[in-house]
C-alpha atoms as a PDB file:
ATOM      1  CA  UNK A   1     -15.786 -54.328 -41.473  1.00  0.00           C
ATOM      2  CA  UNK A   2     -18.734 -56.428 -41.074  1.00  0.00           C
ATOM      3  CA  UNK A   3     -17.855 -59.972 -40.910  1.00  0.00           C
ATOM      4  CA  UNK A   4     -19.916 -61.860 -44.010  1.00  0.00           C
ATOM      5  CA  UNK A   5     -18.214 -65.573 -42.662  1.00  0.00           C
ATOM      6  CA  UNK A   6     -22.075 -67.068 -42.731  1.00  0.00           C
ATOM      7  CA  UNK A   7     -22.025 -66.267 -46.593  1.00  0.00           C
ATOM      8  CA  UNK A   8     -18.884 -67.636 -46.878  1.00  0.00           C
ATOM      9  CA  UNK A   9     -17.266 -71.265 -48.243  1.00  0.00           C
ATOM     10  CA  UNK A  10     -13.466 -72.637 -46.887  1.00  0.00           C
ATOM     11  CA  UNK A  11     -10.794 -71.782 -49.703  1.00  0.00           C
ATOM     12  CA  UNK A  12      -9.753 -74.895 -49.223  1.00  0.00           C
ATOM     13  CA  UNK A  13     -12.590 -77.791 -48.409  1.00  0.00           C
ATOM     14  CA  UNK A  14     -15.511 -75.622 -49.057  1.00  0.00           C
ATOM     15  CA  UNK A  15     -17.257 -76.411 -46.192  1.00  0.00           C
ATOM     16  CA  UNK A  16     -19.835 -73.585 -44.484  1.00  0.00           C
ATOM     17  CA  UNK A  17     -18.662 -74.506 -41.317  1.00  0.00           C
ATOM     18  CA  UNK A  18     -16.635 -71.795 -40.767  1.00  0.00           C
ATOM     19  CA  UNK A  19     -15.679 -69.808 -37.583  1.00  0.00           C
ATOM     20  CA  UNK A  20     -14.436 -65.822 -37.546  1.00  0.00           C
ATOM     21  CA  UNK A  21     -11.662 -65.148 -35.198  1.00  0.00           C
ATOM     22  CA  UNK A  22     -10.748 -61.501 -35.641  1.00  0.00           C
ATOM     23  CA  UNK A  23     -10.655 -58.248 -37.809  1.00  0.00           C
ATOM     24  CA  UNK A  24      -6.819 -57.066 -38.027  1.00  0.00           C
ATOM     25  CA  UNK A  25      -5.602 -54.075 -39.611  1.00  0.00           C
ATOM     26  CA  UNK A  26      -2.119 -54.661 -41.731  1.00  0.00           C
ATOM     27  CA  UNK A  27       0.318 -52.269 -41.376  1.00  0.00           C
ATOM     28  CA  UNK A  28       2.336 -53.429 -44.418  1.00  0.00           C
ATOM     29  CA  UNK A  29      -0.770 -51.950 -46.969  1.00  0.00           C
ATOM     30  CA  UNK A  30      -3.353 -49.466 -44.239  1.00  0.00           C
ATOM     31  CA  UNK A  31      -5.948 -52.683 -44.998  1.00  0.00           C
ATOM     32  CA  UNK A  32      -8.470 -54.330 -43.250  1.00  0.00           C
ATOM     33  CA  UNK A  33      -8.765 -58.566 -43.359  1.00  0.00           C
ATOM     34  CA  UNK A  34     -10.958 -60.986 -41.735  1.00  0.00           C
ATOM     35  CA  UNK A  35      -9.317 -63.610 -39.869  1.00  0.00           C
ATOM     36  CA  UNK A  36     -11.193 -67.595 -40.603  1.00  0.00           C
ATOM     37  CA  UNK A  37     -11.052 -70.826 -39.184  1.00  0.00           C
ATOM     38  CA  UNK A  38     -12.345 -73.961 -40.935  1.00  0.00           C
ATOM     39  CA  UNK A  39     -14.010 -76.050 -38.274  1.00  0.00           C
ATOM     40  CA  UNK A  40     -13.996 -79.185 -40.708  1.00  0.00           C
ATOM     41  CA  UNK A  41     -10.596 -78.628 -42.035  1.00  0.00           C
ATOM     42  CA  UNK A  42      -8.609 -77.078 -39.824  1.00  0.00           C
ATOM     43  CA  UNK A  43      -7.478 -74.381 -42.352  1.00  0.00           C
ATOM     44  CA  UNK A  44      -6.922 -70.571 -40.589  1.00  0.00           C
ATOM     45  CA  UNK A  45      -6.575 -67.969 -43.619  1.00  0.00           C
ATOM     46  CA  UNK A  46      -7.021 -64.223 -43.897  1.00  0.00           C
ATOM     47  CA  UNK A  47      -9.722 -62.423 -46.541  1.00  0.00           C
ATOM     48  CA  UNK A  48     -10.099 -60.903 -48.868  1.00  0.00           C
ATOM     49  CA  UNK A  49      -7.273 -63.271 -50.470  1.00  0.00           C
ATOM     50  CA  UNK A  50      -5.779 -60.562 -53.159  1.00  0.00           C
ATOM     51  CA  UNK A  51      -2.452 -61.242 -53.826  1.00  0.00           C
ATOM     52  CA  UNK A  52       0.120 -57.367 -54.220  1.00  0.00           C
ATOM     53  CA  UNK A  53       3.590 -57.335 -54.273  1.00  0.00           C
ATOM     54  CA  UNK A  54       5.130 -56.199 -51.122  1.00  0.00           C
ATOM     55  CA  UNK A  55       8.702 -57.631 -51.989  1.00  0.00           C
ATOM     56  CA  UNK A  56      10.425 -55.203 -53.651  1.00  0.00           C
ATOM     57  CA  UNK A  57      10.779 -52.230 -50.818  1.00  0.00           C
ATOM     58  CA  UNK A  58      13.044 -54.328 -48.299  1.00  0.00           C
ATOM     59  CA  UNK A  59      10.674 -53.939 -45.017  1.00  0.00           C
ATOM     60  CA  UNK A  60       9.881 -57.373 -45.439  1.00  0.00           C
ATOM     61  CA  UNK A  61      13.501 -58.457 -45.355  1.00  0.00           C
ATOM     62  CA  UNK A  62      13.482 -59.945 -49.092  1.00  0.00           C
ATOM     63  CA  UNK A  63      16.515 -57.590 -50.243  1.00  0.00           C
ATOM     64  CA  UNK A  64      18.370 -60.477 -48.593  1.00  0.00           C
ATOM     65  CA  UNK A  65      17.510 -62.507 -51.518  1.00  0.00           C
ATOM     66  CA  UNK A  66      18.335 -60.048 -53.987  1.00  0.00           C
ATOM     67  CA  UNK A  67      22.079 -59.739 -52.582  1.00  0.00           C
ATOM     68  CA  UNK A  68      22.214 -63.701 -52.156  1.00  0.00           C
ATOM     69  CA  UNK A  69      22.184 -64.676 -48.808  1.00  0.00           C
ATOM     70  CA  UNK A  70      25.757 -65.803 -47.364  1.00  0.00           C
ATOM     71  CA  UNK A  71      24.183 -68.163 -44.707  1.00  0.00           C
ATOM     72  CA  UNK A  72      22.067 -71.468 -44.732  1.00  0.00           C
ATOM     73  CA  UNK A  73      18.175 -70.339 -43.741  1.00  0.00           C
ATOM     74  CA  UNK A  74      16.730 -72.608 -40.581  1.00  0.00           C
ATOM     75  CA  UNK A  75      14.240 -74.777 -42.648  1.00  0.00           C
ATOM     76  CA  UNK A  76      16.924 -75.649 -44.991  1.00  0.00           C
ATOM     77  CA  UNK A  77      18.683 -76.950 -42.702  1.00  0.00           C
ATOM     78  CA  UNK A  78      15.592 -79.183 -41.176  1.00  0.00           C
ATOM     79  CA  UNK A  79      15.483 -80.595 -44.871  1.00  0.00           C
ATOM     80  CA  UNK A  80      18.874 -81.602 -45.082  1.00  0.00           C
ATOM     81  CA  UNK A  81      18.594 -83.229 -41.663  1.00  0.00           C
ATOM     82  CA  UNK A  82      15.582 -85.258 -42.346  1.00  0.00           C
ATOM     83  CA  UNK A  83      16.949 -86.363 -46.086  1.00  0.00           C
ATOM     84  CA  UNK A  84      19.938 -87.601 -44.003  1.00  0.00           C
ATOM     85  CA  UNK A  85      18.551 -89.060 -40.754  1.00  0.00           C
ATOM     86  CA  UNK A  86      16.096 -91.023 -43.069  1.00  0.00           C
ATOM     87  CA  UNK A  87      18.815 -92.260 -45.621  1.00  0.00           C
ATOM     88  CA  UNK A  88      17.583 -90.438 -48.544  1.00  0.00           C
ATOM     89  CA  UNK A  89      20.232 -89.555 -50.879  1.00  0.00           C
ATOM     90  CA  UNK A  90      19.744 -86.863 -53.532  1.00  0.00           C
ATOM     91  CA  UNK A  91      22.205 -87.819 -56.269  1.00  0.00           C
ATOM     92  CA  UNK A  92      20.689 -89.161 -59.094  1.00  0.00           C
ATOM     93  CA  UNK A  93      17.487 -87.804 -58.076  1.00  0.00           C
ATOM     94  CA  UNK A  94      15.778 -84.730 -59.857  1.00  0.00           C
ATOM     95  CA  UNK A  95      14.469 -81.954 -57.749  1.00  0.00           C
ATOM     96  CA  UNK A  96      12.550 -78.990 -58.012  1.00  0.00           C
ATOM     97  CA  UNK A  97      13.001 -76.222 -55.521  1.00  0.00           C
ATOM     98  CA  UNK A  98       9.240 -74.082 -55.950  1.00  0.00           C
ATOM     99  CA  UNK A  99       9.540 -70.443 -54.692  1.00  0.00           C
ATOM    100  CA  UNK A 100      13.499 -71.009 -55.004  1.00  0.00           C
ATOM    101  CA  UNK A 101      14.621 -67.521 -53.714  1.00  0.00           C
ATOM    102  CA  UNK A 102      17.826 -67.044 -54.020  1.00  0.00           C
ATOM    103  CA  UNK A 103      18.995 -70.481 -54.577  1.00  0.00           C
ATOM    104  CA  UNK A 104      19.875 -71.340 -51.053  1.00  0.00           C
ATOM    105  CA  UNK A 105      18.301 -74.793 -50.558  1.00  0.00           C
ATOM    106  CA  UNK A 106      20.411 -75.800 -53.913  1.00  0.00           C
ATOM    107  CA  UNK A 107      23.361 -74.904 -51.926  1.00  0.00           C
ATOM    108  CA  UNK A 108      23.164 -76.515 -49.005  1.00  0.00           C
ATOM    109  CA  UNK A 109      22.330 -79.938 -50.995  1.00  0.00           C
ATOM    110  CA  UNK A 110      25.536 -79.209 -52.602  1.00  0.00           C
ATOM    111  CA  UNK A 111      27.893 -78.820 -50.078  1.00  0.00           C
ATOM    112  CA  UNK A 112      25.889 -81.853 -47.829  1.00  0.00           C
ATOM    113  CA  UNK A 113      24.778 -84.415 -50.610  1.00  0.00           C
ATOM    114  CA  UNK A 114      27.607 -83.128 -53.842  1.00  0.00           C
ATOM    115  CA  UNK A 115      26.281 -82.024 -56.985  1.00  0.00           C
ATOM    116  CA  UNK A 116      25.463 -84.935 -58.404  1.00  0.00           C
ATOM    117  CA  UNK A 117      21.486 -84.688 -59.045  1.00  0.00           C
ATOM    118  CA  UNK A 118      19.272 -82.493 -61.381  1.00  0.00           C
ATOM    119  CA  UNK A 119      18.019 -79.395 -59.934  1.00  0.00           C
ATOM    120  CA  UNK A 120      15.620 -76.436 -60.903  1.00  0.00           C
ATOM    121  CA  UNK A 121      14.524 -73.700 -59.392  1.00  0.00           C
ATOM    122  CA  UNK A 122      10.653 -71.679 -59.821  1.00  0.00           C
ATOM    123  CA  UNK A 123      10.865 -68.030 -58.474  1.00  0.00           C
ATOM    124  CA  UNK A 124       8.515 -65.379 -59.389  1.00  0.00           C
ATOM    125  CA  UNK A 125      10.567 -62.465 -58.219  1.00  0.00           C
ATOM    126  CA  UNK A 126      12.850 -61.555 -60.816  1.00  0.00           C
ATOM    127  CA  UNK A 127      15.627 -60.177 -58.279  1.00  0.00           C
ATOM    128  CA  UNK A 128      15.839 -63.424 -56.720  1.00  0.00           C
ATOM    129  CA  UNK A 129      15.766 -64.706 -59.817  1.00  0.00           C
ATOM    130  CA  UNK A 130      18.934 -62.557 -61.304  1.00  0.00           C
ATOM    131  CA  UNK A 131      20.549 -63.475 -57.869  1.00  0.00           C
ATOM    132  CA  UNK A 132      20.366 -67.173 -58.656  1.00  0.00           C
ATOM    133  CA  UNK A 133      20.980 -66.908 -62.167  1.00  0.00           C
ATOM    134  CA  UNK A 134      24.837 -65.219 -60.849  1.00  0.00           C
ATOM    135  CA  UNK A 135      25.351 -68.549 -58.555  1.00  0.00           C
ATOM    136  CA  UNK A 136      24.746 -70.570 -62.131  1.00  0.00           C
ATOM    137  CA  UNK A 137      21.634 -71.823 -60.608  1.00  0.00           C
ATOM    138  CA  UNK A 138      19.048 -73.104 -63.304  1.00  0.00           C
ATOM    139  CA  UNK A 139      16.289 -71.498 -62.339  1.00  0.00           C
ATOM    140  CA  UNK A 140      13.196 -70.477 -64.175  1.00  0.00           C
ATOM    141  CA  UNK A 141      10.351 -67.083 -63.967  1.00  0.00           C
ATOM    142  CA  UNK A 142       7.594 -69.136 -63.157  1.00  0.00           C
ATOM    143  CA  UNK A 143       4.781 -69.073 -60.685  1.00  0.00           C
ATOM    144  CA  UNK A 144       3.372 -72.621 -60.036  1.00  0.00           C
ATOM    145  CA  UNK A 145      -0.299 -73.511 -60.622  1.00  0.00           C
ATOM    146  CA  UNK A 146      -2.247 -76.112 -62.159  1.00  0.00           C
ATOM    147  CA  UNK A 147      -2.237 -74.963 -65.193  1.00  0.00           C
ATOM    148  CA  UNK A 148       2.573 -74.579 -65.392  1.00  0.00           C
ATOM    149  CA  UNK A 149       2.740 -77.411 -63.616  1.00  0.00           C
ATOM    150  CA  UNK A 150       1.062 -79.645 -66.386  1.00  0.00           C
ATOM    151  CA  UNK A 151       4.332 -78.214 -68.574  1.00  0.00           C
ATOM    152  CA  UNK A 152       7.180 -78.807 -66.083  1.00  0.00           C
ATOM    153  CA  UNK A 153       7.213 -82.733 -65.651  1.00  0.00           C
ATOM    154  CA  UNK A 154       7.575 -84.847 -62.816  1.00  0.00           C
ATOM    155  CA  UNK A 155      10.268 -84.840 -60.224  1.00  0.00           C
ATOM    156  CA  UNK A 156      11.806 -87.034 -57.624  1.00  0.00           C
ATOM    157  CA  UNK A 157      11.885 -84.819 -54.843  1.00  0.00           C
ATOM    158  CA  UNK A 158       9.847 -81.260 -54.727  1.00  0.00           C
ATOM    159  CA  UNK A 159      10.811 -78.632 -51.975  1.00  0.00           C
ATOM    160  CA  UNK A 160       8.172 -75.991 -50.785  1.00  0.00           C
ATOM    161  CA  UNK A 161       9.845 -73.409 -48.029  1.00  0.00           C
ATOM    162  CA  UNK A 162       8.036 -70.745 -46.231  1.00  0.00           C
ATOM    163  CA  UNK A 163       6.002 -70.092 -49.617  1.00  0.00           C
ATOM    164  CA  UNK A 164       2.615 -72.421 -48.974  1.00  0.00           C
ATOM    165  CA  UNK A 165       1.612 -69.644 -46.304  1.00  0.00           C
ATOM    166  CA  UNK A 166       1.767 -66.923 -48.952  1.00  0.00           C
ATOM    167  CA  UNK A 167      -0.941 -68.034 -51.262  1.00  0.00           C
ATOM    168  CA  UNK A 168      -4.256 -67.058 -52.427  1.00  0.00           C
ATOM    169  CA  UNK A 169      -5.493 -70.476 -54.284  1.00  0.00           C
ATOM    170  CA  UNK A 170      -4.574 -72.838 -51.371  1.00  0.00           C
ATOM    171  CA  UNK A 171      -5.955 -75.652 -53.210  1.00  0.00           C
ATOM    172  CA  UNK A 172      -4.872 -75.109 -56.797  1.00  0.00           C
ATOM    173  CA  UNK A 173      -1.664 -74.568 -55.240  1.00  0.00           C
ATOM    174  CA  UNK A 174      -1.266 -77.965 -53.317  1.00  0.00           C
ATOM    175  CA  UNK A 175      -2.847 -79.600 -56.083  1.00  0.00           C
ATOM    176  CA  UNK A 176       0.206 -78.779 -58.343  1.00  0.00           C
ATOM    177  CA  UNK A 177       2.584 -79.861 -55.996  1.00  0.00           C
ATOM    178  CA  UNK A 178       1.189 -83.121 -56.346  1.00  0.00           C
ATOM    179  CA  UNK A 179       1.152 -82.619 -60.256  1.00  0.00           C
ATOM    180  CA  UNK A 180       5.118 -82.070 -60.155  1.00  0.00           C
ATOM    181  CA  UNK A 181       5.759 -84.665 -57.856  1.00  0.00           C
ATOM    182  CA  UNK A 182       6.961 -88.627 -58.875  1.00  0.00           C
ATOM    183  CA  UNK A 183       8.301 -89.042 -55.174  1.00  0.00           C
ATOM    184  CA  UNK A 184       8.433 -86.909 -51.488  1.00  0.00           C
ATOM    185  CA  UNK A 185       6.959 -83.612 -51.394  1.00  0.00           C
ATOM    186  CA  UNK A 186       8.848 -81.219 -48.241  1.00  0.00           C
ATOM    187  CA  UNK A 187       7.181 -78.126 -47.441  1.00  0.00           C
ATOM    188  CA  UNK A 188       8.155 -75.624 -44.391  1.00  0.00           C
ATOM    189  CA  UNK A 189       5.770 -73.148 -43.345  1.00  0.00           C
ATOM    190  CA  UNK A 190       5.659 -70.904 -39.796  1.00  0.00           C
ATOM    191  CA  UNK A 191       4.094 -73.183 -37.166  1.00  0.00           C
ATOM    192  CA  UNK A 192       0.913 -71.689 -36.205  1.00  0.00           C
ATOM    193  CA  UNK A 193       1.052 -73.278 -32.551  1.00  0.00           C
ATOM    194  CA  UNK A 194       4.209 -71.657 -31.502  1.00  0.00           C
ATOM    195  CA  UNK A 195       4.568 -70.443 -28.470  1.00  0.00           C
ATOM    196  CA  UNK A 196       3.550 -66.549 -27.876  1.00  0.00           C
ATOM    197  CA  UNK A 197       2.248 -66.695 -31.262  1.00  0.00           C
ATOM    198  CA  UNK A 198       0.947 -62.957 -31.015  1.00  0.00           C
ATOM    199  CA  UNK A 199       4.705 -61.545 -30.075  1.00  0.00           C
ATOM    200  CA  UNK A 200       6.319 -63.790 -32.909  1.00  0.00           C
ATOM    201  CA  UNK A 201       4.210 -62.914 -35.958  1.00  0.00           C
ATOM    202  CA  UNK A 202       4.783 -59.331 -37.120  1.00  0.00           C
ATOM    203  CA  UNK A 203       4.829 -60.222 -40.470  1.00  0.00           C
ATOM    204  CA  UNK A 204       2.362 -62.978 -40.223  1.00  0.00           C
ATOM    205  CA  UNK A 205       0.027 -61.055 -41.935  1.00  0.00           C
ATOM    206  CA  UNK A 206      -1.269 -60.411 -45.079  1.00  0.00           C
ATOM    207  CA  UNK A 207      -0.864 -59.395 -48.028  1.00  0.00           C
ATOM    208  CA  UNK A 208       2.194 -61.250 -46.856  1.00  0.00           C
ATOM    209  CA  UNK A 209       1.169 -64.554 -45.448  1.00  0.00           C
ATOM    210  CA  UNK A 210      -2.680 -65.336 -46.304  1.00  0.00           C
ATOM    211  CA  UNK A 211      -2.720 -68.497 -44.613  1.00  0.00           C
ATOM    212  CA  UNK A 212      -1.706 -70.278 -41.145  1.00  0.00           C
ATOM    213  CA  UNK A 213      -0.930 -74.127 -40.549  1.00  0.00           C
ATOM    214  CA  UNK A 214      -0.426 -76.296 -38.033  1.00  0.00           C
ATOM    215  CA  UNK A 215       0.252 -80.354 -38.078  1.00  0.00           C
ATOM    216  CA  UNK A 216      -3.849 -80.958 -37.128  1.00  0.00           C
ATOM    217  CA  UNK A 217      -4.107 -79.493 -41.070  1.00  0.00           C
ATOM    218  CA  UNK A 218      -2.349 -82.080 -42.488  1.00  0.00           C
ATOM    219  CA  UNK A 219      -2.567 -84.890 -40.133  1.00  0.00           C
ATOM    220  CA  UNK A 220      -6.681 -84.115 -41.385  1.00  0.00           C
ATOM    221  CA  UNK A 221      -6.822 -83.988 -44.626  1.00  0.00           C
ATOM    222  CA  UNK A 222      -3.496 -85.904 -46.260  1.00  0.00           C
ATOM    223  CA  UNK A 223      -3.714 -89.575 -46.336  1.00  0.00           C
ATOM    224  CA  UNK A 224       0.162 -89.230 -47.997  1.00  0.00           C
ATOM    225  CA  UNK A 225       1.762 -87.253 -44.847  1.00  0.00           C
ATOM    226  CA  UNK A 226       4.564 -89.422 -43.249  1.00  0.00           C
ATOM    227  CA  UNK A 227       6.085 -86.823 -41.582  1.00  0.00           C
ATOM    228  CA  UNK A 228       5.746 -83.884 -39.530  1.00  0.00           C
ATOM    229  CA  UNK A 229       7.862 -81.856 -36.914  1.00  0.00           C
ATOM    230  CA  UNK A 230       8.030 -78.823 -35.429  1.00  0.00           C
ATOM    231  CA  UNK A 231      11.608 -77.304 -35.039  1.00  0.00           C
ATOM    232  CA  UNK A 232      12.975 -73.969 -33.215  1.00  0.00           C
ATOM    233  CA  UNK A 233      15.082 -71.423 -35.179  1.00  0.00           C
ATOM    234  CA  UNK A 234      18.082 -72.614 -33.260  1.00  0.00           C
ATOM    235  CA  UNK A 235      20.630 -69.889 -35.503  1.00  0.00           C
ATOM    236  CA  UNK A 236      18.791 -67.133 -33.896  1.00  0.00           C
ATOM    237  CA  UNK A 237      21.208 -64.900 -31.453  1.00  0.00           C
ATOM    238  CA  UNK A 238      19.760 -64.277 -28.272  1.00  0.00           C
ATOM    239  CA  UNK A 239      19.802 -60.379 -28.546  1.00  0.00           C
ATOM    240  CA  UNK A 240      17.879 -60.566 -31.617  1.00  0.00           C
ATOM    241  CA  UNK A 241      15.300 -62.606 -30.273  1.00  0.00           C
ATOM    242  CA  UNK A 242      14.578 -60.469 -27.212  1.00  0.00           C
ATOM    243  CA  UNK A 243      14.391 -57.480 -29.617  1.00  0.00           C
ATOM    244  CA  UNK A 244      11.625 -58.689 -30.953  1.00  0.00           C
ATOM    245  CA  UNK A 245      10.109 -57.721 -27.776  1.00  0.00           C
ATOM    246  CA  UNK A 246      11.592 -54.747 -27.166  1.00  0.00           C
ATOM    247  CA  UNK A 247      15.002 -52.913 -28.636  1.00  0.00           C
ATOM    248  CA  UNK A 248      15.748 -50.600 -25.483  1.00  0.00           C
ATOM    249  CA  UNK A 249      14.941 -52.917 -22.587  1.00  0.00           C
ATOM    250  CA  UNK A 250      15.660 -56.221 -24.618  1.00  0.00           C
ATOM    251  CA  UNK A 251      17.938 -57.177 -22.112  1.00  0.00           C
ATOM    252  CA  UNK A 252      14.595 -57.626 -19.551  1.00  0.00           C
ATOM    253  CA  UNK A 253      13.561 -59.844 -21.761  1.00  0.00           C
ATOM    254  CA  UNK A 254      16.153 -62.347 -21.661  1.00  0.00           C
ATOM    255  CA  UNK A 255      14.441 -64.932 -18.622  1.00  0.00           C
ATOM    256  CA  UNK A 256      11.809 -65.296 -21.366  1.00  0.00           C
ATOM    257  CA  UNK A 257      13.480 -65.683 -24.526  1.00  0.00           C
ATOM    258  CA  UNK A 258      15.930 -68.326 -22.850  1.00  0.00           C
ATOM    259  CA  UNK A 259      12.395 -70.053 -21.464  1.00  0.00           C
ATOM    260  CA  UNK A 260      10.917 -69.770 -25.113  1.00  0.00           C
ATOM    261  CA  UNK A 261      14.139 -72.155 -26.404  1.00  0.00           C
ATOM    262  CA  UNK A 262      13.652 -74.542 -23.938  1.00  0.00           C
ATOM    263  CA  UNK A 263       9.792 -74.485 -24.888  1.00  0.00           C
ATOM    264  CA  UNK A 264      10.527 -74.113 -28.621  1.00  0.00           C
ATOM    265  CA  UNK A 265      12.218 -77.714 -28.595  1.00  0.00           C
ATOM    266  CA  UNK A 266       8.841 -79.624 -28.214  1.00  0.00           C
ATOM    267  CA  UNK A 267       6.696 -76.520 -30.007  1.00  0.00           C
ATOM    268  CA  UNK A 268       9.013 -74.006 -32.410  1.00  0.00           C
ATOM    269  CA  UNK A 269       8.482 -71.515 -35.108  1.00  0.00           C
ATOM    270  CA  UNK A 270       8.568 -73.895 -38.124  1.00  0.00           C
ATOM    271  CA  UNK A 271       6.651 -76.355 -39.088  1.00  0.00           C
ATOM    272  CA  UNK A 272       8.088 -79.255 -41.418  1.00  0.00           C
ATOM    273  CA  UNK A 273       6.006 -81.813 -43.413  1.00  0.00           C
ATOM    274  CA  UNK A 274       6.727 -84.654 -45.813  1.00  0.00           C
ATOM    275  CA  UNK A 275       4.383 -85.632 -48.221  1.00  0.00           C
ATOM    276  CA  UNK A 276       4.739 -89.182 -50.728  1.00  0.00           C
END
């Protein structure tokens, strides 16, 4: 592939000024993508941006939605810690939980806030979908953009997790967050400054993720950010995380792994941001 980046615009701020990093080959489709860095906005993203659904096969891990997961997913709990430690109580609020899964986020506001509040879930995969709709989850079969959100009101709180890095109209995309939103906006996304980035991002490719973020991106272009952190998947076993490196000799691995939490407390795998 020929890299065309001096033809091209950001996807986000439209600037020229725009840097190529790499050419990668995805082993989740056999296709090539171009790897770009905004120099003005601080955006990385993969093109072409083409959006296929890789969801349904279960090497991506999503049949764990489709069952209903049985435990409480890292960023989750992130959210619920930063709603408490900064005396925000849910009840009475309405929320709306975009790219919902399989409902988990509604249950862990449950079981740490009660059940008084108003709650609806958006979820374009209709297995996740079913799976929520058997936990008696409202949920509805949409995909947000600029053009739904103008139907679905405005709501106290909106929750974003781990979807923002999966889409192909950044823009239109954050834009309708801001449409839906009356109050705080959370999203969690992969933290693109993590440490041993290139050993920790199998999947951080696309058609899967499209787009990579760290807290310079927000801290540059939203006047509304109040809060960002970086947080380390602290639920992970330590066997599984040295697997990553290696399944036969993971046990070689363990020095670094051990290091990596230690380094992961001031520079993890998520990110977390709150937008007002």
């Amino acid at each position: 592939m020929v890299s065309k980046v001096g033809e091209m615009n950001c996807v986000y701020c439209e600037s020229f000024n725009l840097k190529f990093i790499e050419t990668i080959f995805s082993n989740i489709n056999g296709k090539t993508y171009e790897s770009i860095y905004c120099n003005d906005c601080g955006l990385r993203y993969f093109t072409p941006m083409k959006y296929e659904d890789v969801y349904q096969t279960g090497e991506l891990g999503y049949d764990q939605f489709h069952e209903g997961r049985s435990w409480i997913p890292e960023w989750v709990k992130e959210i619920i810690k930063y709603l408490k430690d900064s005396g925000y109580d849910v009840c009475g609020k309405s929320i709306l939980d975009v790219g919902c899964g399989d409902g988990a986020a509604y249950l862990a506001l449950k079981e740490s806030f009660g059940g008084d509040f108003e709650y609806l879930g958006l979820e374009s995969d209709l297995k996740s979908v079913e799976a929520c709709k058997k936990r008696g989850i409202d949920v509805k079969s949409i995909y947000l953009n600029e053009d739904s959100a103008a139907d679905l009101g405005k709501f106290d709180l909106v929750l974003c997790t781990e979807v923002l890095e999966h889409q192909v109209d950044v823009k239109g995309f954050l834009n309708a967050l801001n449409t839906v939103s009356k109050g705080l906006i959370i999203i969690t996304i992969p933290n693109y400054g993590r440490n041993l980035r290139k050993w920790r991002s199998i999947n951080d490719i696309p058609p899967h993720h499209f787009l990579r973020f760290d807290k310079t991106f927000f801290r540059k272009n939203f006047k509304n950010l109040i809060y960002s952190k970086v947080y380390n998947f602290k639920d992970k076993k330590l066997v599984d995380s040295c697997k990553v490196f290696s399944n036969r000799f993971w046990i070689l691995f363990l020095p670094i792994v051990l290091a990596l939490r230690v380094a992961d407390y001031f520079n993890g795998e998520g990110l977390l941001v709150v937008l007002k």
